[in-house]
Protein backbone atom coordinates (compact mmCIF):
# COMPACT_ATOMS: atom_id res chain seq x y z
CA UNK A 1 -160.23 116.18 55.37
CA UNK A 2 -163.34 118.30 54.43
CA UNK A 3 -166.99 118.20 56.19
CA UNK A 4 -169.67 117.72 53.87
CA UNK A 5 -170.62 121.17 54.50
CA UNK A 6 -166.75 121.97 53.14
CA UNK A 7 -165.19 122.80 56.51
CA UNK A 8 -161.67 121.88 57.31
CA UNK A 9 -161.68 118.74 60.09
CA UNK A 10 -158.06 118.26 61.23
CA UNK A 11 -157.04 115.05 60.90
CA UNK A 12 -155.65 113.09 64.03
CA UNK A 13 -152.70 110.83 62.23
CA UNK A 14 -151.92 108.97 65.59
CA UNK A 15 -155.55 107.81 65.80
CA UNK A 16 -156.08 107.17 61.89
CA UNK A 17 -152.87 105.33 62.11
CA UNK A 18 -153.84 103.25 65.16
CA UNK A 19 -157.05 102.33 63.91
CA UNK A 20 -155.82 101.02 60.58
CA UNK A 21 -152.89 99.21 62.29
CA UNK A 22 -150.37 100.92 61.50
CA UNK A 23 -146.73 101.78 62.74
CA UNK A 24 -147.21 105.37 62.16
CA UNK A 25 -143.23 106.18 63.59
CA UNK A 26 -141.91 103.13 61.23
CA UNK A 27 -143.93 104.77 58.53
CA UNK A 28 -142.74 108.24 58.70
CA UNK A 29 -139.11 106.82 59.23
CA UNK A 30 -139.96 104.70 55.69
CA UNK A 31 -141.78 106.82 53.57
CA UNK A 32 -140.30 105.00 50.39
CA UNK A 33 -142.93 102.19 50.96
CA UNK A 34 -144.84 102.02 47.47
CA UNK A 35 -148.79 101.63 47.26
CA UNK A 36 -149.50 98.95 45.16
CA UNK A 37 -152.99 97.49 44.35
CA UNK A 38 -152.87 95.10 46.55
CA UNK A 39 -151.18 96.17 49.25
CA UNK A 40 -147.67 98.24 49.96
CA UNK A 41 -144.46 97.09 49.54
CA UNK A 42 -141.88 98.79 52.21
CA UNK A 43 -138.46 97.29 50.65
CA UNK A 44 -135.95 99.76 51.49
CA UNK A 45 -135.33 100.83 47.91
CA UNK A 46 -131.43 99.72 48.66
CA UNK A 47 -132.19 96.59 48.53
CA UNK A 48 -133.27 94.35 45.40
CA UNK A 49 -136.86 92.44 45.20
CA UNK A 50 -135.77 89.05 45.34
CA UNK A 51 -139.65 88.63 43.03
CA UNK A 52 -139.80 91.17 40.60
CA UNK A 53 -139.02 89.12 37.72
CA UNK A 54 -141.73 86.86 38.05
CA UNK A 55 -144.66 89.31 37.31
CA UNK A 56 -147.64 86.77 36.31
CA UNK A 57 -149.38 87.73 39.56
CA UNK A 58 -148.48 89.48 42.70
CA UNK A 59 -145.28 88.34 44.03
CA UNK A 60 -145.36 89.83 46.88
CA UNK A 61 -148.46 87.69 47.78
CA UNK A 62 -147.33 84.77 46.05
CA UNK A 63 -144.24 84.92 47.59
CA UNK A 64 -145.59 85.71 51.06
CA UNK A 65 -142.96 88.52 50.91
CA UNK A 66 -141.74 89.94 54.55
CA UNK A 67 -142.32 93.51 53.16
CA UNK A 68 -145.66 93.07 51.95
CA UNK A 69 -148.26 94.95 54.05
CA UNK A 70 -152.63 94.98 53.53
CA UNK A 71 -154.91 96.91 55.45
CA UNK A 72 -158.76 96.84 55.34
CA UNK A 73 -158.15 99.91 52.71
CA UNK A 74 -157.80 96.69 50.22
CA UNK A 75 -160.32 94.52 51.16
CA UNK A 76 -162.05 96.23 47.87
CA UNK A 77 -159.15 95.05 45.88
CA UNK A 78 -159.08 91.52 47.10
CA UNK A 79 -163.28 91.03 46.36
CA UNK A 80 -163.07 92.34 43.17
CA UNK A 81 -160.28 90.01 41.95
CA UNK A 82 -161.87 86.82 44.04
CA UNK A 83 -165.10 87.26 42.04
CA UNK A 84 -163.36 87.91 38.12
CA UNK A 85 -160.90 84.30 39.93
CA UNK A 86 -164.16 82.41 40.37
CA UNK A 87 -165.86 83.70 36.71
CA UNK A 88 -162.70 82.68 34.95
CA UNK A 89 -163.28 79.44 37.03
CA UNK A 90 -166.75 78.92 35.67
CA UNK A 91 -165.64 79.43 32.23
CA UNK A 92 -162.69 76.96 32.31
CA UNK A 93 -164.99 74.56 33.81
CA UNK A 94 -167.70 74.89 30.67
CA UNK A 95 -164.72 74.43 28.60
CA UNK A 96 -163.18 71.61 30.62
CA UNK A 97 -159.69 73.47 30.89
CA UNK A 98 -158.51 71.50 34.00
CA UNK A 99 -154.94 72.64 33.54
CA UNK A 100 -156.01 76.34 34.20
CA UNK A 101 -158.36 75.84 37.01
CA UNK A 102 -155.20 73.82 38.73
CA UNK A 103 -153.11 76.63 38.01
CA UNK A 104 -155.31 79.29 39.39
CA UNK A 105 -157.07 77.42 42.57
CA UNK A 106 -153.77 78.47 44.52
CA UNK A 107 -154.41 81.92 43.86
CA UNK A 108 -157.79 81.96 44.57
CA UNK A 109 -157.22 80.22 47.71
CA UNK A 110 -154.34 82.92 49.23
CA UNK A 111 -156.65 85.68 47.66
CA UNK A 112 -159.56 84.37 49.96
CA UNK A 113 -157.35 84.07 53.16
CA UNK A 114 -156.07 88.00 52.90
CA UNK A 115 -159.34 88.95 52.22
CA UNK A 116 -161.08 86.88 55.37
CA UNK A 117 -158.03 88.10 57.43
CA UNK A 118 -159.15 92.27 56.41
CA UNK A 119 -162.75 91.36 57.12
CA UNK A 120 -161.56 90.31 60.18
CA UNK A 121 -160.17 93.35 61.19
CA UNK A 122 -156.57 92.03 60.74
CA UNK A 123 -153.72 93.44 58.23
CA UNK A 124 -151.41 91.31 56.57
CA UNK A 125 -148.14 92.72 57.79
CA UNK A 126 -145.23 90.52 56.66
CA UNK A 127 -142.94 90.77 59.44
CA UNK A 128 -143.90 92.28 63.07
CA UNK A 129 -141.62 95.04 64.28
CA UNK A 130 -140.04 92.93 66.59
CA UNK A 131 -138.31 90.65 64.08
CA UNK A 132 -138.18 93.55 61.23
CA UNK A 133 -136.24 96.00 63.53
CA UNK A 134 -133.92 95.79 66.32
CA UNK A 135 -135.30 96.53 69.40
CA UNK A 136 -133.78 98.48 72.42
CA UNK A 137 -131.67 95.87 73.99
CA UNK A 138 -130.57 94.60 70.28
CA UNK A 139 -129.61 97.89 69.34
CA UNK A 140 -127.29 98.32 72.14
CA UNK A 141 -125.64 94.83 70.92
CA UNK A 142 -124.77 96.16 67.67
């Protein structure tokens, strides 16, 4: 990172990592996770998306994917795409197009709960380490 005055400021990864939320060791050991815009997707790329064919909209989100991961860095994201939701709204409603409002409310609604879950200070992390890796005493079972 720079100053404003354009000195170098080392970054501290452990404490920008801890801050956001983030498994910083999981990370580093998966650094094939993909930044999407609205959110990153860790699927080890050995495995298949199970969603990928049905692209209308997120399917990660839609889905409520176990690799799909949000941190505040997307709250930005989620706002933006809440307010164009509730415009599109407002038009189908002047042009009584009840079928699209239907289809979208769902949307709008999951859209709303990731967003009030980053304001909160919370990530949407699909699976906790615990039941995404084995742990010490599992590890030793396998």
């Amino acid at each position: 990172m720079l100053s404003p005055n354009g000195n170098i400021i080392k970054a501290d990864l452990e404490g920008q990592a801890k801050e956001n939320g983030l498994e910083l060791e999981w990370i580093r050991h998966n650094m094939d996770s993909i930044r999407l815009d609205h959110g990153f997707c860790i699927k080890s790329p050995k495995l298949t998306c199970d969603f990928l064919e049905q692209a209308l909209e997120p399917p990660c989100i839609k889905n409520n994917c176990r690799s799909f991961h949000a941190d505040h860095t997307f709250l930005s994201y989620y706002k933006e795409q809440i307010s164009k939701i509730e415009s599109d709204i407002e038009l189908y409603q002047k042009s009584n197009r009840l079928r699209s409002i239907e289809l979208i409310q769902p949307k709008l609604k999951r859209y709303k709960e990731i967003a009030s879950s980053l304001e909160a200070g919370d990530g949407i992390y699909g699976l906790s380490k615990d039941r995404r890796e084995y742990m010490k005493k599992e590890r030793n079972e396998v």
